[in-house]
Protein backbone atom coordinates (compact mmCIF):
# COMPACT_ATOMS: atom_id res chain seq x y z
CA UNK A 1 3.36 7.98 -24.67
CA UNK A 2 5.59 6.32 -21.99
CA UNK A 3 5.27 3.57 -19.63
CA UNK A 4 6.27 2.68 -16.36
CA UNK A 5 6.05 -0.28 -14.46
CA UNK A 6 7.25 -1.48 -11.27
CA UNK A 7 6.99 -5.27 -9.80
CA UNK A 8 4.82 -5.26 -6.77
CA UNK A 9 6.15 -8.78 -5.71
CA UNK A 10 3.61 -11.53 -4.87
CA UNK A 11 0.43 -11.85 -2.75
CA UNK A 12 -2.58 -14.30 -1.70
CA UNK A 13 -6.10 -13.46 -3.24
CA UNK A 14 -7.73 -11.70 -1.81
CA UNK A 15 -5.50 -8.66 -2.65
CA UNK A 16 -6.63 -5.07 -2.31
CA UNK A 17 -4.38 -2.30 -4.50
CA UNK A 18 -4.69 1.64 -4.87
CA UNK A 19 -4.08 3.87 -6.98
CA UNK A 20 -3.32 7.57 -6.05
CA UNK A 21 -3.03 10.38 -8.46
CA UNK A 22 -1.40 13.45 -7.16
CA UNK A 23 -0.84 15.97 -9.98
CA UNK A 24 1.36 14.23 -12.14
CA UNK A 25 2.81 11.77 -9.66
CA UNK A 26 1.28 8.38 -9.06
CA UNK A 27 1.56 6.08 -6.11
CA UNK A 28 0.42 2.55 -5.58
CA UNK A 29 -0.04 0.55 -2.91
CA UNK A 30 -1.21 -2.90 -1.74
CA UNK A 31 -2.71 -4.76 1.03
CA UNK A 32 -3.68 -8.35 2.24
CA UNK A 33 -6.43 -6.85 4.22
CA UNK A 34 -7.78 -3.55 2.75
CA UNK A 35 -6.91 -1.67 5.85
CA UNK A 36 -2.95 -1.29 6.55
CA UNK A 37 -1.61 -0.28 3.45
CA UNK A 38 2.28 -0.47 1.69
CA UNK A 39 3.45 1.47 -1.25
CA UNK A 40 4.39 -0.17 -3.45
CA UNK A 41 6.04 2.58 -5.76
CA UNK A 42 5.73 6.26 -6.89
CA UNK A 43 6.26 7.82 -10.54
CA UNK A 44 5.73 11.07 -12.20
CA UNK A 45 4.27 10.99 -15.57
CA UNK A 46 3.54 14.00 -17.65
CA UNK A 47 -0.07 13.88 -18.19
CA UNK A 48 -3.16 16.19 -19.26
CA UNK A 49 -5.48 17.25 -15.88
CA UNK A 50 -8.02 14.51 -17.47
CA UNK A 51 -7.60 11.13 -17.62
CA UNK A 52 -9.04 7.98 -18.69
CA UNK A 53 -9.25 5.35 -16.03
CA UNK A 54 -10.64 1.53 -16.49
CA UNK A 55 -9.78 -1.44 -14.68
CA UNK A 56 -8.46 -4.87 -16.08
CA UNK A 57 -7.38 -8.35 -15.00
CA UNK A 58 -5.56 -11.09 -16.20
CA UNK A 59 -5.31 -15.04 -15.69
CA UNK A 60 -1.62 -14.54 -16.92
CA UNK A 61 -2.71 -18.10 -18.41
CA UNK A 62 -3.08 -19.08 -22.09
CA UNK A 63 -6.90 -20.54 -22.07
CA UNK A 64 -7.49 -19.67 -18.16
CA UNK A 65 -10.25 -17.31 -17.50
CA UNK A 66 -9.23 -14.97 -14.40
CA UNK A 67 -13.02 -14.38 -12.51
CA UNK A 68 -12.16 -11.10 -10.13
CA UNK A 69 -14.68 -8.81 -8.27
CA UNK A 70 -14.16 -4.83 -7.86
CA UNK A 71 -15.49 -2.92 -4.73
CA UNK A 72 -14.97 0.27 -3.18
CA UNK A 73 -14.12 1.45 -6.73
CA UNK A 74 -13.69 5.29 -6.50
CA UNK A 75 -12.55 8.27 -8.56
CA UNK A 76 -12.74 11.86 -7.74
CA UNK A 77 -11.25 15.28 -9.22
């Protein structure tokens, strides 16, 4: 497989990101208030029509335990 990853500079938690699949291209954004939205950057990756999707989070910390909270989690065809 291939990867792809693009810096989406720094924010203040709270921090809202989404994820957009559009065929094979991808688009994510972030906001500081979960209403006005920025993109942050779009790729096309060649990919199957299903997908596996899971969520993750890091303390980016050796030994520091990163507590986050998911809401509004959604995924549709």
């Amino acid at each position: 497989g291939s990867t792809s990853s693009t810096s989406g500079g720094s924010g203040k938690a709270p921090y809202w990101v989404r994820l957009v699949r559009s065929g094979n291209t991808f688009t994510a954004y972030k906001s500081s208030n979960g209403t006005t939205w920025t993109t942050v950057s779009t790729h096309t990756i060649s990919m199957n029509a299903n997908t596996y999707i899971g969520l993750a989070v890091t303390s980016r910390r050796d030994g520091t335990l990163n507590t986050s909270r998911f809401d509004n989690v959604s995924a549709t065809p």
